[in-house]
PDB file of N, CA and C in Angstrom:
ATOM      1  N   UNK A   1       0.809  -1.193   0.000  1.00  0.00           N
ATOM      2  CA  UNK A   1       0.000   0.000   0.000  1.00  0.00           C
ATOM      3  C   UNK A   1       0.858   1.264   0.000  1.00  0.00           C
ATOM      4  N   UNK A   2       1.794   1.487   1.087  1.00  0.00           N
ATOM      5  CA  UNK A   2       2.781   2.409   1.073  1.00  0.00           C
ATOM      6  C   UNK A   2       3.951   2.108   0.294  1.00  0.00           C
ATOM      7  N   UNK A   3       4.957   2.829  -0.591  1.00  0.00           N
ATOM      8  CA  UNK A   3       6.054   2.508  -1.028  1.00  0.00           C
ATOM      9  C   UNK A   3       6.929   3.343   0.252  1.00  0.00           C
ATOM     10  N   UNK A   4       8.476   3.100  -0.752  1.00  0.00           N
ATOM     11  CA  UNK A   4       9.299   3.112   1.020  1.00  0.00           C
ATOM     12  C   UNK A   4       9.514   4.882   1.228  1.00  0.00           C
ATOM     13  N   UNK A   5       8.894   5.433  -0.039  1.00  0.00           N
ATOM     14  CA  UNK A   5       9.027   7.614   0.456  1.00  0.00           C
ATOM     15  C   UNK A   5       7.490   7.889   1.103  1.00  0.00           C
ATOM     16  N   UNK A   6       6.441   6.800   0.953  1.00  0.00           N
ATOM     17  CA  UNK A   6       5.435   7.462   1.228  1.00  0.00           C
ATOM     18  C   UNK A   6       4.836   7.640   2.755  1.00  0.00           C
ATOM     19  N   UNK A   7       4.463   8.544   3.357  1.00  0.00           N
ATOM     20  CA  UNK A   7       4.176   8.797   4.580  1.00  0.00           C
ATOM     21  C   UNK A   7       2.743   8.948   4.799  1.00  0.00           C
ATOM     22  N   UNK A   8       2.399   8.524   6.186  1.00  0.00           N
ATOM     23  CA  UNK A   8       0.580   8.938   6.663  1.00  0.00           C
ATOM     24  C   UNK A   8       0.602   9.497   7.378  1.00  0.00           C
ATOM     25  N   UNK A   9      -0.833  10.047   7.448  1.00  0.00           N
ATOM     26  CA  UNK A   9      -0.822  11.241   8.574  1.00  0.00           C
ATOM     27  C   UNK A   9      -1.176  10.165   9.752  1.00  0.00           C
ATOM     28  N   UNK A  10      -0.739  10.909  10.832  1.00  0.00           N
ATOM     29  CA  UNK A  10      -1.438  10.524  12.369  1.00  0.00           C
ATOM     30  C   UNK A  10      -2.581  11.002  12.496  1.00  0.00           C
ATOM     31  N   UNK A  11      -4.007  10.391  12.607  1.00  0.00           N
ATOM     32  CA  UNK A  11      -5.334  11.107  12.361  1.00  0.00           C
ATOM     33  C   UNK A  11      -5.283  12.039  13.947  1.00  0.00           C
ATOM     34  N   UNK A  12      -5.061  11.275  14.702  1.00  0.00           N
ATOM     35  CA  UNK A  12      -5.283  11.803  16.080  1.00  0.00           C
ATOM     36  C   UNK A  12      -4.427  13.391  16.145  1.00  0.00           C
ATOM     37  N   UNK A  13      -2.873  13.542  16.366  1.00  0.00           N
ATOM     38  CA  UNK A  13      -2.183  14.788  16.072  1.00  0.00           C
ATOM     39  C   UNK A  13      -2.228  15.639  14.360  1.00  0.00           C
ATOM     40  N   UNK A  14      -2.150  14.619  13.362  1.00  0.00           N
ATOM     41  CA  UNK A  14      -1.969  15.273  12.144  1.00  0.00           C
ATOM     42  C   UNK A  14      -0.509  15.484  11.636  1.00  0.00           C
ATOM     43  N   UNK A  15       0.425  14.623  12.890  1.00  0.00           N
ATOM     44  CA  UNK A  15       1.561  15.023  12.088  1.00  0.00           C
ATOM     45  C   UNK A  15       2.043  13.313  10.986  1.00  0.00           C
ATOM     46  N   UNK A  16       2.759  13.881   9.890  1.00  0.00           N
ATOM     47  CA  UNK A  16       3.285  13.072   9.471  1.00  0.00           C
ATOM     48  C   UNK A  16       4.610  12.071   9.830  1.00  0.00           C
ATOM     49  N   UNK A  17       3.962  10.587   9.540  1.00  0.00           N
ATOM     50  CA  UNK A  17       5.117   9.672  10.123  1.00  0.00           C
ATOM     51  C   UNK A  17       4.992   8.682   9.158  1.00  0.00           C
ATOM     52  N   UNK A  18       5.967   7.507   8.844  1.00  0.00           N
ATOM     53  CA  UNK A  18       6.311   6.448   8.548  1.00  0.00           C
ATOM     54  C   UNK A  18       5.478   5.652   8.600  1.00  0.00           C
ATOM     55  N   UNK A  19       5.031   4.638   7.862  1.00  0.00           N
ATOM     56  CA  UNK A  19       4.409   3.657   8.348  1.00  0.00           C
ATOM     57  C   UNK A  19       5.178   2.418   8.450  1.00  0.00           C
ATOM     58  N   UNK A  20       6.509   2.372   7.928  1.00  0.00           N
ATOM     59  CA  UNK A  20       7.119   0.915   8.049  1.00  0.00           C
ATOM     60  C   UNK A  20       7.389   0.979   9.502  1.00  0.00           C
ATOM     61  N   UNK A  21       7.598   2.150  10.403  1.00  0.00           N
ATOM     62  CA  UNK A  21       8.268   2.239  11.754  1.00  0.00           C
ATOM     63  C   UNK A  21       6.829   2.861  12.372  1.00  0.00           C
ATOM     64  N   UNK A  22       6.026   3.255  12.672  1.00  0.00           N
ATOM     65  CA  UNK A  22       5.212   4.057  13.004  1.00  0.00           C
ATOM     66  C   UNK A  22       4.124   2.887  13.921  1.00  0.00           C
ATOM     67  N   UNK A  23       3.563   3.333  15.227  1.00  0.00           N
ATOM     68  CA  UNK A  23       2.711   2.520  15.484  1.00  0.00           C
ATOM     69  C   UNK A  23       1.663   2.052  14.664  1.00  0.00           C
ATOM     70  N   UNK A  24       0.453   1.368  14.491  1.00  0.00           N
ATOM     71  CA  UNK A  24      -0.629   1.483  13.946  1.00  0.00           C
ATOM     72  C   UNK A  24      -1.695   0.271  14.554  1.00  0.00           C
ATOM     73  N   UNK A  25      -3.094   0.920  14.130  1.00  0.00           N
ATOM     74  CA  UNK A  25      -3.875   0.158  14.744  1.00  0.00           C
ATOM     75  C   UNK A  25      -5.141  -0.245  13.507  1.00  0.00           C
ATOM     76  N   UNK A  26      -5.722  -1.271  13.208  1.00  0.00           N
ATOM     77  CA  UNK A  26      -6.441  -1.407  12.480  1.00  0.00           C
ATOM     78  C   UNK A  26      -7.988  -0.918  13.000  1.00  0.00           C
ATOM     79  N   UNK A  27      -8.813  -0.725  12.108  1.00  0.00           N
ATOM     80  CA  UNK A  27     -10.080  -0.265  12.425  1.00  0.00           C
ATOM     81  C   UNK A  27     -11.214  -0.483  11.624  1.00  0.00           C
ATOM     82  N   UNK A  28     -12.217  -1.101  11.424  1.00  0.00           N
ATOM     83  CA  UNK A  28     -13.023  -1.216  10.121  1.00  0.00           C
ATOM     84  C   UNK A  28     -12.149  -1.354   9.096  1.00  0.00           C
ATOM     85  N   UNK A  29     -11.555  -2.455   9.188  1.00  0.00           N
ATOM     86  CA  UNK A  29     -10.627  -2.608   8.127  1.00  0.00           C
ATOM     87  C   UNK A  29      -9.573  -1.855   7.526  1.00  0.00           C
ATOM     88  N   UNK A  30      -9.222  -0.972   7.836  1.00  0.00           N
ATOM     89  CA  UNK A  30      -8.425   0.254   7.516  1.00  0.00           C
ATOM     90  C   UNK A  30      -7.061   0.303   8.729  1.00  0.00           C
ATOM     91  N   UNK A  31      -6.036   0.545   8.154  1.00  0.00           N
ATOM     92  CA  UNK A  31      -4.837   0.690   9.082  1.00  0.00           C
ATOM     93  C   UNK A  31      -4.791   2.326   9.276  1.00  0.00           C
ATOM     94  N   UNK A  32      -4.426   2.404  10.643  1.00  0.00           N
ATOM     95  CA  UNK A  32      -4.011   3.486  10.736  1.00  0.00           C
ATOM     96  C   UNK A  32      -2.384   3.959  11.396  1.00  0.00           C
ATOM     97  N   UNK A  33      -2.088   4.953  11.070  1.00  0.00           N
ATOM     98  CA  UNK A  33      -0.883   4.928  11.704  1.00  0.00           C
ATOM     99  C   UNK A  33      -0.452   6.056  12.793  1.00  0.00           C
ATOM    100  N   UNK A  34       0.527   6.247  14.016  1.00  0.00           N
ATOM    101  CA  UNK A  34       0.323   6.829  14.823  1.00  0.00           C
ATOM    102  C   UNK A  34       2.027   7.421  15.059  1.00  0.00           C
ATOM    103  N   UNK A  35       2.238   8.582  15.777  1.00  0.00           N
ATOM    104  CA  UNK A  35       3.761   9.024  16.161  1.00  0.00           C
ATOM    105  C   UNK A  35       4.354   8.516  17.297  1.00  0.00           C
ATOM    106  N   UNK A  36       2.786   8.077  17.769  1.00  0.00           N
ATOM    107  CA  UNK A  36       4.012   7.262  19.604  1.00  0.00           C
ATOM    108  C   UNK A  36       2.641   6.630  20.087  1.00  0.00           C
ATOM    109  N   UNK A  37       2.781   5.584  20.581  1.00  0.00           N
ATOM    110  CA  UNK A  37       1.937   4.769  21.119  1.00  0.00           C
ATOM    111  C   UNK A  37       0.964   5.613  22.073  1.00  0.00           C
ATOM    112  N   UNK A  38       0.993   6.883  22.751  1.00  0.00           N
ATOM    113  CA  UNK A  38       0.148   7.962  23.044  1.00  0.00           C
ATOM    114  C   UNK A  38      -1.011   8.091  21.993  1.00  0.00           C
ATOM    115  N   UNK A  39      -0.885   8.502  21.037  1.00  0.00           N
ATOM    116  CA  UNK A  39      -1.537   9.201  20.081  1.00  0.00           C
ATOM    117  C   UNK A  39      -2.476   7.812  19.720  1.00  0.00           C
ATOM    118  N   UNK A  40      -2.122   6.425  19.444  1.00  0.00           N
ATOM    119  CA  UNK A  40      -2.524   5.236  19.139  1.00  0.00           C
ATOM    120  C   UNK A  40      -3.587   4.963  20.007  1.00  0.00           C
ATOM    121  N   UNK A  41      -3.128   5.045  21.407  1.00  0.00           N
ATOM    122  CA  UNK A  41      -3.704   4.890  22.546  1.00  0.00           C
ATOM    123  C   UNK A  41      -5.440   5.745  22.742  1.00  0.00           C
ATOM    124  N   UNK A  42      -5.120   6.732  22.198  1.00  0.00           N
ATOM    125  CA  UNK A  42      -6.036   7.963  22.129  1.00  0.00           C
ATOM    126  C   UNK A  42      -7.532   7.684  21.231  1.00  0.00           C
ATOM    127  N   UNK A  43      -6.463   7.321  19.710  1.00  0.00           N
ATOM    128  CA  UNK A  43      -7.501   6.775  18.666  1.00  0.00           C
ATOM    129  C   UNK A  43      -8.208   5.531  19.281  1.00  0.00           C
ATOM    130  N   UNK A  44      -7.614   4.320  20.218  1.00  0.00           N
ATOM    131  CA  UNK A  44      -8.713   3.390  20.210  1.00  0.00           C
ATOM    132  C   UNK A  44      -9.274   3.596  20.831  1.00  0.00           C
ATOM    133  N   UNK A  45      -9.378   4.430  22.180  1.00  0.00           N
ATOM    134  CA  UNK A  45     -10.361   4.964  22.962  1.00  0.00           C
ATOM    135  C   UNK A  45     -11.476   5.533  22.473  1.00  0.00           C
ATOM    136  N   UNK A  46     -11.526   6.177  21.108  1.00  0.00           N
ATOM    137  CA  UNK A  46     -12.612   6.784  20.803  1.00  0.00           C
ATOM    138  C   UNK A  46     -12.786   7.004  18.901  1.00  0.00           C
ATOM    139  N   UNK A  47     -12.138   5.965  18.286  1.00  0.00           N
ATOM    140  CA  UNK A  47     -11.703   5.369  17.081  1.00  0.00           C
ATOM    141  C   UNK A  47     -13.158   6.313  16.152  1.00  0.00           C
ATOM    142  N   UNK A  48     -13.703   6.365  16.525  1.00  0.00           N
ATOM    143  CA  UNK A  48     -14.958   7.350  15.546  1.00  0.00           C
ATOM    144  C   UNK A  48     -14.484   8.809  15.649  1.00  0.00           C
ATOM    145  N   UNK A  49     -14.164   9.566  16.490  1.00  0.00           N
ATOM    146  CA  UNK A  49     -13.900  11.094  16.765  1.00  0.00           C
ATOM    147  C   UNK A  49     -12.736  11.050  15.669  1.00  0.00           C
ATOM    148  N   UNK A  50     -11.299  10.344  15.241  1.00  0.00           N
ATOM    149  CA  UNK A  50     -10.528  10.360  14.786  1.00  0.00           C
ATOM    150  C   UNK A  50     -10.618   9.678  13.204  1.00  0.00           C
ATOM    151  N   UNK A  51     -11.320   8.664  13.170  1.00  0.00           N
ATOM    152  CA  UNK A  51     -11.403   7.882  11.660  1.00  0.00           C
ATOM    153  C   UNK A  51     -11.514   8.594  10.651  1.00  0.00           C
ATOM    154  N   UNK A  52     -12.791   9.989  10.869  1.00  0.00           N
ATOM    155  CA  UNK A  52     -13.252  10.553   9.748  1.00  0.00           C
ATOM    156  C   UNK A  52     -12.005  11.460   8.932  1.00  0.00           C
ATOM    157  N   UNK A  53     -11.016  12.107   9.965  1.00  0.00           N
ATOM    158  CA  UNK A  53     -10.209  12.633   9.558  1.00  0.00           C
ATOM    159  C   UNK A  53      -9.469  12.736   8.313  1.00  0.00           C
TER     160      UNK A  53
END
């Protein structure tokens, strides 16, 4: 899905990170990716406030 320049946003902060190194959590089928297990932590707590992003 990603090649090795392409980057995702963190839905929760918005900043851009990695996805080969980057936390991530799946959701309705969709990966997401995160800057520090904080931000990860955040999205599954409330995975709708952040998805639409």
């Amino acid at each position: 899905m990603f090649g090795k320049s392409s980057k995702a946003i963190d839905p929760v902060c918005g900043m851009s990170v990695d996805p080969a190194t980057a936390s991530s959590v799946e959701h309705e089928g969709v990966q997401y990716y995160f800057c520090s297990p904080h931000c990860a932590k955040s999205f599954e707590a409330d995975p709708v406030k952040y998805a639409g992003k």
